[in-house]
N, C-alpha and C. Protein backbone atom coordinates (compact mmCIF):
# COMPACT_ATOMS: atom_id res chain seq x y z
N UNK A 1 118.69 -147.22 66.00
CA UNK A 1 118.73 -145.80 66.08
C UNK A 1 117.37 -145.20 65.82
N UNK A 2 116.67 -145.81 64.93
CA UNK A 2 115.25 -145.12 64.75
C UNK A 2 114.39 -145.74 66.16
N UNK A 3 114.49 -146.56 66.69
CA UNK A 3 113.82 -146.59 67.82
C UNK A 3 114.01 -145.38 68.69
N UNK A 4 115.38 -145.37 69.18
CA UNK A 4 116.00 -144.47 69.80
C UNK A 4 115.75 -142.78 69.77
N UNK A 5 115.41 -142.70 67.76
CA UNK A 5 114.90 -141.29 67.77
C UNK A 5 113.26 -140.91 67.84
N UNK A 6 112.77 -142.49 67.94
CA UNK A 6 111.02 -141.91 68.27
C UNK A 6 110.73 -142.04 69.45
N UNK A 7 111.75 -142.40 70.36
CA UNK A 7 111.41 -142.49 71.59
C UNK A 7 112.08 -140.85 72.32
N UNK A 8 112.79 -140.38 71.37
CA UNK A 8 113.49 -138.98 72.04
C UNK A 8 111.99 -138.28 71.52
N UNK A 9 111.67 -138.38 69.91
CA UNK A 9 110.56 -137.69 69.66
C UNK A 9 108.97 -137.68 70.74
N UNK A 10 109.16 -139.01 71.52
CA UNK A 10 107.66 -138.75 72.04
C UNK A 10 108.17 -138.42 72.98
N UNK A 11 109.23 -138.45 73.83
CA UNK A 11 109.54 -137.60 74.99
C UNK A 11 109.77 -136.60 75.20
N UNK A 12 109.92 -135.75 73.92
CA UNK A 12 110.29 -134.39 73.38
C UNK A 12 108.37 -134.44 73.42
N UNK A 13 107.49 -134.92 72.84
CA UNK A 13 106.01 -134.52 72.62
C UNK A 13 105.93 -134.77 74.41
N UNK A 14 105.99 -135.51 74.70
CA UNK A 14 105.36 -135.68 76.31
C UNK A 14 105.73 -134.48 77.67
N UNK A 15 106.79 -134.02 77.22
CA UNK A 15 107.49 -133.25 77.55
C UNK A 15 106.53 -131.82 77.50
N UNK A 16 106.79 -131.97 75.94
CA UNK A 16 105.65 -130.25 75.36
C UNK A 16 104.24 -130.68 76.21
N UNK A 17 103.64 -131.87 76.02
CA UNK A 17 102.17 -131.59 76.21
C UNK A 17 101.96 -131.40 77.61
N UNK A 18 103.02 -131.75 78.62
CA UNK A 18 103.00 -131.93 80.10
C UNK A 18 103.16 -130.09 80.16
N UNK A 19 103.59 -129.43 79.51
CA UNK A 19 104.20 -128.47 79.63
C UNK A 19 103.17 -127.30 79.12
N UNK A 20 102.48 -127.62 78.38
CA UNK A 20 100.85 -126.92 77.64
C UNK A 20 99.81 -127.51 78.81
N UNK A 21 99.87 -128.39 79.48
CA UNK A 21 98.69 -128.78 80.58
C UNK A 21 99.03 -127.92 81.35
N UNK A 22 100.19 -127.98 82.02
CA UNK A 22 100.87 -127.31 83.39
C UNK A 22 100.45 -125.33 82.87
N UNK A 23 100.77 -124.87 82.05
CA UNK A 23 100.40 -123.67 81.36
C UNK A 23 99.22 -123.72 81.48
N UNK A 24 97.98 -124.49 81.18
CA UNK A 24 96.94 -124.26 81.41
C UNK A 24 96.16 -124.86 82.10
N UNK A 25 96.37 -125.25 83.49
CA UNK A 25 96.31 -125.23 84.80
C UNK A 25 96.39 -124.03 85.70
N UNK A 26 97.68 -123.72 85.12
CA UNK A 26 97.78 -122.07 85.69
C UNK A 26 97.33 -121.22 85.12
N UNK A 27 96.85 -121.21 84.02
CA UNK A 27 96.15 -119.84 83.50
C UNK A 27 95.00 -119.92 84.20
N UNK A 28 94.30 -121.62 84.23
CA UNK A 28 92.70 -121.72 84.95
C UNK A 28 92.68 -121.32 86.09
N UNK A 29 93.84 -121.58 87.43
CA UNK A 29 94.01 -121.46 88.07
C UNK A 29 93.30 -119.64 88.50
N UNK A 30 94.71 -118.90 87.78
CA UNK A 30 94.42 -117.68 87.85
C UNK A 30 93.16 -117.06 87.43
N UNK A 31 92.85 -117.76 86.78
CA UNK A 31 91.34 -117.17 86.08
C UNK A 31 90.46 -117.56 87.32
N UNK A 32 90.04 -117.92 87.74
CA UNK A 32 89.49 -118.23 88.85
C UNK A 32 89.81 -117.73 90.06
N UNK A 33 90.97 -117.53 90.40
CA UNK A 33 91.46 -116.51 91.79
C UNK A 33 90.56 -115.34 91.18
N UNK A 34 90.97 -114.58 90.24
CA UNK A 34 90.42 -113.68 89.58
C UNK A 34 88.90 -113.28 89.76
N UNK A 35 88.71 -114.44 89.67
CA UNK A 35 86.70 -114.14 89.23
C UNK A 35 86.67 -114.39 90.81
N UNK A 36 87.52 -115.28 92.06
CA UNK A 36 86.93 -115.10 93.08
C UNK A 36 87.17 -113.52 93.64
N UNK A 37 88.14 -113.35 93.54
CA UNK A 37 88.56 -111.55 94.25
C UNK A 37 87.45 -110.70 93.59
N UNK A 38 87.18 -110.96 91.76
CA UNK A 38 86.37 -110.07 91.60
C UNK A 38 84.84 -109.78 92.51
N UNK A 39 84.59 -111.52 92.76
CA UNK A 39 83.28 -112.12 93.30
C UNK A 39 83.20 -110.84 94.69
N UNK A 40 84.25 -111.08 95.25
CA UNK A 40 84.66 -111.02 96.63
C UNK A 40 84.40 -109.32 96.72
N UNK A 41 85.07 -108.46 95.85
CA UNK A 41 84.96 -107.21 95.58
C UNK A 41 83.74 -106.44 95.79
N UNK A 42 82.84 -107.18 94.43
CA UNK A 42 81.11 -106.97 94.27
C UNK A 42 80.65 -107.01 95.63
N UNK A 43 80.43 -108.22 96.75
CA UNK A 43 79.82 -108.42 97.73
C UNK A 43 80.30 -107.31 98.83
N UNK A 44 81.55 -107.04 98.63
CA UNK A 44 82.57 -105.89 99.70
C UNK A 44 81.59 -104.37 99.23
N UNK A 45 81.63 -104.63 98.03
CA UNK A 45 81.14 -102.75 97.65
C UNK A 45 79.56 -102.56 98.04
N UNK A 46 78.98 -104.51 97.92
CA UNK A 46 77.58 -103.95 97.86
C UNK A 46 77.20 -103.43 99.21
N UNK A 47 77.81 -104.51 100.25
CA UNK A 47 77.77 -104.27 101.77
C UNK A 47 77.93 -102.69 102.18
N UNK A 48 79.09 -102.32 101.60
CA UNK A 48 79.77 -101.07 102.02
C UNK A 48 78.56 -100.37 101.49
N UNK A 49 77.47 -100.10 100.26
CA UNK A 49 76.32 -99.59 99.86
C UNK A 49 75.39 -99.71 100.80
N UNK A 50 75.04 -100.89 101.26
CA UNK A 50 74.12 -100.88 102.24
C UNK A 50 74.51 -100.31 103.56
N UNK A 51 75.42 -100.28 103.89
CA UNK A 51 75.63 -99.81 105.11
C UNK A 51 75.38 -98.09 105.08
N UNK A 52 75.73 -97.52 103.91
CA UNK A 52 76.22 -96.55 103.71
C UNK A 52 74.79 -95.65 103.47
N UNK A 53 73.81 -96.45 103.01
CA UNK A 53 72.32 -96.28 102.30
C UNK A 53 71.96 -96.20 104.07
N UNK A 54 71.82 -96.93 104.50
CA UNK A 54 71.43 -97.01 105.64
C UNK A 54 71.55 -96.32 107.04
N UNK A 55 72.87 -96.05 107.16
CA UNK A 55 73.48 -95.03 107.58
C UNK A 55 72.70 -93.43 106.94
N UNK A 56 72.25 -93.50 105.96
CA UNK A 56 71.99 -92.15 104.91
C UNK A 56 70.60 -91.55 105.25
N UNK A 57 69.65 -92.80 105.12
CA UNK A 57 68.38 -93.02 105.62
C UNK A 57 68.08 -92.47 107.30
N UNK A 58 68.85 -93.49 107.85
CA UNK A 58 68.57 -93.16 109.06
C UNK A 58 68.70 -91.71 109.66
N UNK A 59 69.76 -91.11 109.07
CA UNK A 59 70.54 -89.77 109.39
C UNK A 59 69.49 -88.78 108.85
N UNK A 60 69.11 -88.89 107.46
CA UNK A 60 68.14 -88.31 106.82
C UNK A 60 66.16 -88.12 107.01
N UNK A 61 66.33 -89.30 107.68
CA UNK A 61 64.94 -89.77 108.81
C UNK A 61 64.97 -88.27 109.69
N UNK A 62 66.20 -88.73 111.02
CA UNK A 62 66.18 -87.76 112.32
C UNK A 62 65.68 -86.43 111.41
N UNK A 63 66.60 -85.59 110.34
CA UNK A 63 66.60 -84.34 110.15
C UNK A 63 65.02 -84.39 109.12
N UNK A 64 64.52 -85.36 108.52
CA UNK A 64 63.09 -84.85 108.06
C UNK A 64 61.95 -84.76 108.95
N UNK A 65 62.14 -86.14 109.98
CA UNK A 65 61.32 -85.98 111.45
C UNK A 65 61.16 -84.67 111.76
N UNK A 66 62.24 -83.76 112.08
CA UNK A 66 62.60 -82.76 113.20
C UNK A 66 61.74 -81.80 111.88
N UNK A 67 61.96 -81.49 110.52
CA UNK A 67 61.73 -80.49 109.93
C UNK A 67 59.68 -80.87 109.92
N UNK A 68 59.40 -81.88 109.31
CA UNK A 68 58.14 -82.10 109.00
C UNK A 68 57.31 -81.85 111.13
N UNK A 69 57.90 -82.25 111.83
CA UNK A 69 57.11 -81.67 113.19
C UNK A 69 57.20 -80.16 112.96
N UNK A 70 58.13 -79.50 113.19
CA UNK A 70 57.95 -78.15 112.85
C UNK A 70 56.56 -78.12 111.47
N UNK A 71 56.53 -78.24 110.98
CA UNK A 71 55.71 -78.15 109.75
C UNK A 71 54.14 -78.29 110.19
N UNK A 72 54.17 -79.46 110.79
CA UNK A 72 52.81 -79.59 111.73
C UNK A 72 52.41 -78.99 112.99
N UNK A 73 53.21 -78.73 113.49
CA UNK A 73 53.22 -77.74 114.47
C UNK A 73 52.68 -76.16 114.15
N UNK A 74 53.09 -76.10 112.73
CA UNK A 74 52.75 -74.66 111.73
C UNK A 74 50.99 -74.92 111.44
N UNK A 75 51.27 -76.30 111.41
CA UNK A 75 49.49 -76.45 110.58
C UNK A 75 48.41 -76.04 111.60
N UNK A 76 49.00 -76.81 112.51
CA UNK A 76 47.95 -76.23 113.94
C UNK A 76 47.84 -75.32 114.24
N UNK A 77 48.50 -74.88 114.57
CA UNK A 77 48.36 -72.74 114.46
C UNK A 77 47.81 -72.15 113.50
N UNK A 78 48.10 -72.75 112.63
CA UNK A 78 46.72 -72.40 111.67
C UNK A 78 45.90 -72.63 111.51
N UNK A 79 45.51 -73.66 112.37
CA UNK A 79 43.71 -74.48 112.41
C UNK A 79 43.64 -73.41 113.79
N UNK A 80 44.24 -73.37 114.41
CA UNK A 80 43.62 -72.55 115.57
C UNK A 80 43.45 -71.22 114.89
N UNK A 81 43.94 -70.06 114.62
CA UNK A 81 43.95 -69.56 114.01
C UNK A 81 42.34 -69.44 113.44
N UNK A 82 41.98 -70.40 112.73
CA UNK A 82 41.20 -70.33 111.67
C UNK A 82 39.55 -70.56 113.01
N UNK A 83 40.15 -71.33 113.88
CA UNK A 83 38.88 -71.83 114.90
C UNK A 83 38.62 -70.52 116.05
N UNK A 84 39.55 -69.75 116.08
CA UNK A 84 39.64 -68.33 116.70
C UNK A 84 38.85 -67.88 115.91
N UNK A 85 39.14 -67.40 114.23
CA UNK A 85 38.26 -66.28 113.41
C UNK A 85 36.79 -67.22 112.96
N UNK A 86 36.89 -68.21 112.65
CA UNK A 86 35.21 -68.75 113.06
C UNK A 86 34.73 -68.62 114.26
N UNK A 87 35.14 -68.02 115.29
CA UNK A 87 34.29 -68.32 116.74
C UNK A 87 33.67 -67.13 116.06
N UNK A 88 33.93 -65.69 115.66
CA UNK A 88 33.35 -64.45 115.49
C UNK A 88 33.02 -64.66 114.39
N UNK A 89 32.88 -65.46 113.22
CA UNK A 89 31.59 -65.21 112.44
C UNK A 89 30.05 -65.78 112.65
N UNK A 90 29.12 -65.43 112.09
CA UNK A 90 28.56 -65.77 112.19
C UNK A 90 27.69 -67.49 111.94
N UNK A 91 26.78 -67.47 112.33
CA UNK A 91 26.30 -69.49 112.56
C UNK A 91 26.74 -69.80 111.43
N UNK A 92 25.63 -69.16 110.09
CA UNK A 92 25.91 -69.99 108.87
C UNK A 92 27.11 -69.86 108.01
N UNK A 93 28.18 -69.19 108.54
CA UNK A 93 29.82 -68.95 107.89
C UNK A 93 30.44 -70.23 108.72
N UNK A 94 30.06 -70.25 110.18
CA UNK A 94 30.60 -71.37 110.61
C UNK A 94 30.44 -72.59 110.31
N UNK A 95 29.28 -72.79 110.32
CA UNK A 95 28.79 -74.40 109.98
C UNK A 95 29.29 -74.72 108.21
N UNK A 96 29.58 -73.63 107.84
CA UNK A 96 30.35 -73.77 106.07
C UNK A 96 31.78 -74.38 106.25
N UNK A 97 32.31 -73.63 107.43
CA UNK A 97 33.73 -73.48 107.01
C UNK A 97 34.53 -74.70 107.90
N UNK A 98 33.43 -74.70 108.97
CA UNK A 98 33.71 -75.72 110.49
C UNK A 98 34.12 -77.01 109.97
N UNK A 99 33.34 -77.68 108.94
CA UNK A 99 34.25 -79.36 108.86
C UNK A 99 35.00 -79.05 107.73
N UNK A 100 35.34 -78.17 107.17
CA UNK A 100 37.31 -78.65 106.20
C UNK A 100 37.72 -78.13 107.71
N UNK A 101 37.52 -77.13 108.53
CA UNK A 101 38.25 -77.13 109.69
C UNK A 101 38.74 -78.09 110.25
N UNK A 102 37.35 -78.72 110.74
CA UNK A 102 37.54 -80.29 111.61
C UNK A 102 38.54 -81.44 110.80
N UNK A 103 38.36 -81.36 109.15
CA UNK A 103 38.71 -82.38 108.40
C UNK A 103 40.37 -81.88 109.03
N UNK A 104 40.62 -80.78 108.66
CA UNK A 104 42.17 -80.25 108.59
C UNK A 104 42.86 -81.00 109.62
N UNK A 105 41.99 -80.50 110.55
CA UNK A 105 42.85 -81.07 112.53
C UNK A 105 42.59 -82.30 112.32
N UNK A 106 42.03 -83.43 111.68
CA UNK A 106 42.27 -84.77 111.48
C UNK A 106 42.98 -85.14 111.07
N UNK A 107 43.36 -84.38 109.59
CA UNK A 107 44.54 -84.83 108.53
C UNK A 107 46.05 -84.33 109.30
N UNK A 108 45.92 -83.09 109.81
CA UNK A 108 47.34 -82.74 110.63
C UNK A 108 47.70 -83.85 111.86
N UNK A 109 46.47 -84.12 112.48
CA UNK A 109 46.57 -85.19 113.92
C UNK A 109 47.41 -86.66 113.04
N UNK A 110 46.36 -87.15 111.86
CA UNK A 110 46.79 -88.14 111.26
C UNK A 110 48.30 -88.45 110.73
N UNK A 111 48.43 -87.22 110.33
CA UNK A 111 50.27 -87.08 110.03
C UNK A 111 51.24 -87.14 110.93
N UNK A 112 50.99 -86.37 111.74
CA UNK A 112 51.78 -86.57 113.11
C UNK A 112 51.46 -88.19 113.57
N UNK A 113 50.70 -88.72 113.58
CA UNK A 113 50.59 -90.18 114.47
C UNK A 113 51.55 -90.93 113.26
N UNK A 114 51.20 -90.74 112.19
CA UNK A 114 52.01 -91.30 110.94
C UNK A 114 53.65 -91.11 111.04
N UNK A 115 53.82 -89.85 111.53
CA UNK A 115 55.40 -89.59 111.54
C UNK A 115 55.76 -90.12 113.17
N UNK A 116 55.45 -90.27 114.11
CA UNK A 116 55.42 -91.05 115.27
C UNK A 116 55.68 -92.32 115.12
N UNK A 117 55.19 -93.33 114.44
CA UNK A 117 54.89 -93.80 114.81
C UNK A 117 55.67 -94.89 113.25
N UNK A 118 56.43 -94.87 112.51
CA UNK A 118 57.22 -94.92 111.37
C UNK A 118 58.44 -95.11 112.19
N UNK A 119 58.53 -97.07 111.91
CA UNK A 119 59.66 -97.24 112.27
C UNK A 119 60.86 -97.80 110.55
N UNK A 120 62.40 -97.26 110.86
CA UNK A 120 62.75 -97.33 109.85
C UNK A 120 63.47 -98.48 109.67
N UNK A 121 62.79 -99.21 108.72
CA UNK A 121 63.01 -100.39 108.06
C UNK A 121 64.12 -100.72 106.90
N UNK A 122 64.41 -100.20 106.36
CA UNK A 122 64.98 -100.22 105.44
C UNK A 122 64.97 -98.64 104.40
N UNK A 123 65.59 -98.49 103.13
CA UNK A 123 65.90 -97.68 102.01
C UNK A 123 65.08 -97.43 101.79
N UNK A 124 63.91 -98.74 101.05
CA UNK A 124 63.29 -98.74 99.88
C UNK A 124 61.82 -97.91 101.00
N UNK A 125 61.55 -98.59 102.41
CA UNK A 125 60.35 -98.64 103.07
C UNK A 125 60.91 -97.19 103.71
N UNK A 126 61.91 -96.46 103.59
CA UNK A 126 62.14 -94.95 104.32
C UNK A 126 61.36 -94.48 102.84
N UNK A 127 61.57 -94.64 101.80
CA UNK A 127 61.38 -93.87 100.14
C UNK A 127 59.87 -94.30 99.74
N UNK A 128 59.71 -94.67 99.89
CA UNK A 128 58.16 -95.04 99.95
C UNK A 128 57.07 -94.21 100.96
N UNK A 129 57.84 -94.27 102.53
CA UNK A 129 57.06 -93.50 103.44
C UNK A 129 57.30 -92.16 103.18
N UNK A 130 58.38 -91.82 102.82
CA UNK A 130 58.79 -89.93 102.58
C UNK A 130 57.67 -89.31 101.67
N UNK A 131 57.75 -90.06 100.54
CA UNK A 131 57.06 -89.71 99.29
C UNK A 131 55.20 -89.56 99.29
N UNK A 132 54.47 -90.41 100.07
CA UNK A 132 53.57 -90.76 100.72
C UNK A 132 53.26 -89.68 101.38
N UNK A 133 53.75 -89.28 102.40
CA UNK A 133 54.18 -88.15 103.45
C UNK A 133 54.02 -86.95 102.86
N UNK A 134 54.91 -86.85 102.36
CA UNK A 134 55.00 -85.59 101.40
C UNK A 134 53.61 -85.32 100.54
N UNK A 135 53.33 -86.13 99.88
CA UNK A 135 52.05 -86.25 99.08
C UNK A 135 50.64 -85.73 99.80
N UNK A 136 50.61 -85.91 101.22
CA UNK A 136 49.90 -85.81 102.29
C UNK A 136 50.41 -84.71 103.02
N UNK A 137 51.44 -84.47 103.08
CA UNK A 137 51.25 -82.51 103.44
C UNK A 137 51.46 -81.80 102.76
N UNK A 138 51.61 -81.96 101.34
CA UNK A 138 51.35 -80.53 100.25
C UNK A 138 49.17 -80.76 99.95
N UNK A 139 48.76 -81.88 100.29
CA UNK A 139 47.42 -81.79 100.55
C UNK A 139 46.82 -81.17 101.52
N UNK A 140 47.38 -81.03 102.78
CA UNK A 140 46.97 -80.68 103.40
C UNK A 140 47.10 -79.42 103.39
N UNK A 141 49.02 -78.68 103.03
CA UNK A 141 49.14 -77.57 102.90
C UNK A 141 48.21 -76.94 101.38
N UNK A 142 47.66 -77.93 100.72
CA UNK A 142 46.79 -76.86 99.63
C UNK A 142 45.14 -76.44 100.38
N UNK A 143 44.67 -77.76 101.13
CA UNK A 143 43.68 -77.27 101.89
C UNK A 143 43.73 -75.99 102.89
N UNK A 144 44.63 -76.01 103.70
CA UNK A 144 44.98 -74.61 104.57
C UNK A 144 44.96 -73.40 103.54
N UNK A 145 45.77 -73.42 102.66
CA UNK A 145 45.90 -72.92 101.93
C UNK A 145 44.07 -72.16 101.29
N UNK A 146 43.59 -72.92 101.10
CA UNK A 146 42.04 -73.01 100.51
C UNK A 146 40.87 -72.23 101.07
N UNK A 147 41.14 -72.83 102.82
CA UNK A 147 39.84 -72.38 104.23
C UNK A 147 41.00 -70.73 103.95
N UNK A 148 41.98 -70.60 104.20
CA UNK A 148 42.38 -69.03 104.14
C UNK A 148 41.70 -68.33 103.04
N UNK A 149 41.89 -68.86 101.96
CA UNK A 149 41.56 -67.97 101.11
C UNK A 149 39.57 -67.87 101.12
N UNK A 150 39.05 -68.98 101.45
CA UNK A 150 37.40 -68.76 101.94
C UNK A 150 37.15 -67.78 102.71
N UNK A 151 38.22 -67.62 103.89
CA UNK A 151 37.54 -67.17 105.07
C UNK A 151 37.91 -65.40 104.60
N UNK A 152 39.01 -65.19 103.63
CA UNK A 152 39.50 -63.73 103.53
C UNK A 152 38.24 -63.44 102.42
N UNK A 153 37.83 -63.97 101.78
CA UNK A 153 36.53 -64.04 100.48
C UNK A 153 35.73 -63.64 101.26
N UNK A 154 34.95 -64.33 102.09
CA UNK A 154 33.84 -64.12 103.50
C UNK A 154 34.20 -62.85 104.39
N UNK A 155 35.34 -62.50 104.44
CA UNK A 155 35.34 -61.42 105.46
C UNK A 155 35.55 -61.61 107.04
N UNK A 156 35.83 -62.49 106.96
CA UNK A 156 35.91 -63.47 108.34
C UNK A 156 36.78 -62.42 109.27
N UNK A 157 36.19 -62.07 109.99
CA UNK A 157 37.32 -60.98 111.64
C UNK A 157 38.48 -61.87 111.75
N UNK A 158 39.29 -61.08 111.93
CA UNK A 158 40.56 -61.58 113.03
C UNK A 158 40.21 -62.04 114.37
C-alpha cells in the first residue's frame, strides 16, 4: 500500500508540474503574441507618420513655393523701382547706391534659382531648406528695406 500511495503521490506531483509547465507555456506564449502585435503596431503608426509627414511636406512645399514666388516677384519691383529712381539721381548718388542695388537683384535672382530648383527629399531636408530660405529673405527683405530708407534720406525723385 505505501508503494501504491507514492506512486499516486508522484502522479498527483507529475500531474501538477505538467500542469504549471502547460500554464506557463501559455502565459509565454501570450506574452509574446503580445510584444509581436505591440511590435507590429509601433511599425503600423510609424509608417502611417511617415506617410502622413510626407504627404504634409509635400502639400506644404506647393503652398510655400506659390507664396515665397509672389514674394520675389515683390522684390523685383522693388529693385526696379529703386533702378528707375537712381536713373534720375545724380552720378555720385548712383554709383553709392548702384551695387546694394546690383547685390539685391543677385540675392533675389539667387533665391528664386534656390526655390526652382529644390527638389523634395524628405521632412528633415524640406525643414532645413524652409528655414535657410527664410533666413535669406528676411535678409534680403531687411536690405530692401535699407536702399529705401537711403534713397528717401538722399532725396532720391520718383
Amino acid at each position: 500500500m505505501s508503494t501504491e500511495k507514492s506512486m499516486v503521490r508522484v502522479s498527483q506531483f507529475g500531474i501538477f508540474a505538467l500542469l504549471v509547465w502547460l500554464m506557463g507555456a501559455l502565459t509565454f506564449s501570450s506574452c509574446q503574441k503580445n510584444q509581436d502585435q505591440q511590435a507590429q503596431l509601433v511599425q503600423d503608426t510609424q509608417k502611417t507618420y511617415q506617410t502622413t509627414a510626407n504627404t504634409t511636406y509635400v502639400t506644404e512645399y506647393q503652398t510655400y513655393r506659390t507664396q515665397r514666388e509672389q514674394d520675389l516677384a515683390r522684390n523685383q519691383d522693388t529693385i526696379a523701382s529703386f533702378q528707375a529712381r537712381l536713373k534720375k539721381a545724380n552720378a555720385k548718388l548712383r554709383v553709392a547706391l548702384d551695387s546694394a542695388e546690383m547685390a539685391l537683384e543677385r540675392q533675389n535672382a539667387d533665391l528664386r534659382a534656390r526655390l526652382e530648383t529644390f527638389k523634395a527629399e524628405g521632412q528633415d531636408n524640406w525643414q532645413q531648406f524652409k528655414n535657410k530660405f527664410d533666413q535669406s529673405m528676411d535678409s534680403v527683405r531687411g536690405s530692401l528695406n535699407d536702399l529705401n530708407s537711403k534713397m528717401r534720406n538722399l532725396k532720391l525723385g520718383d
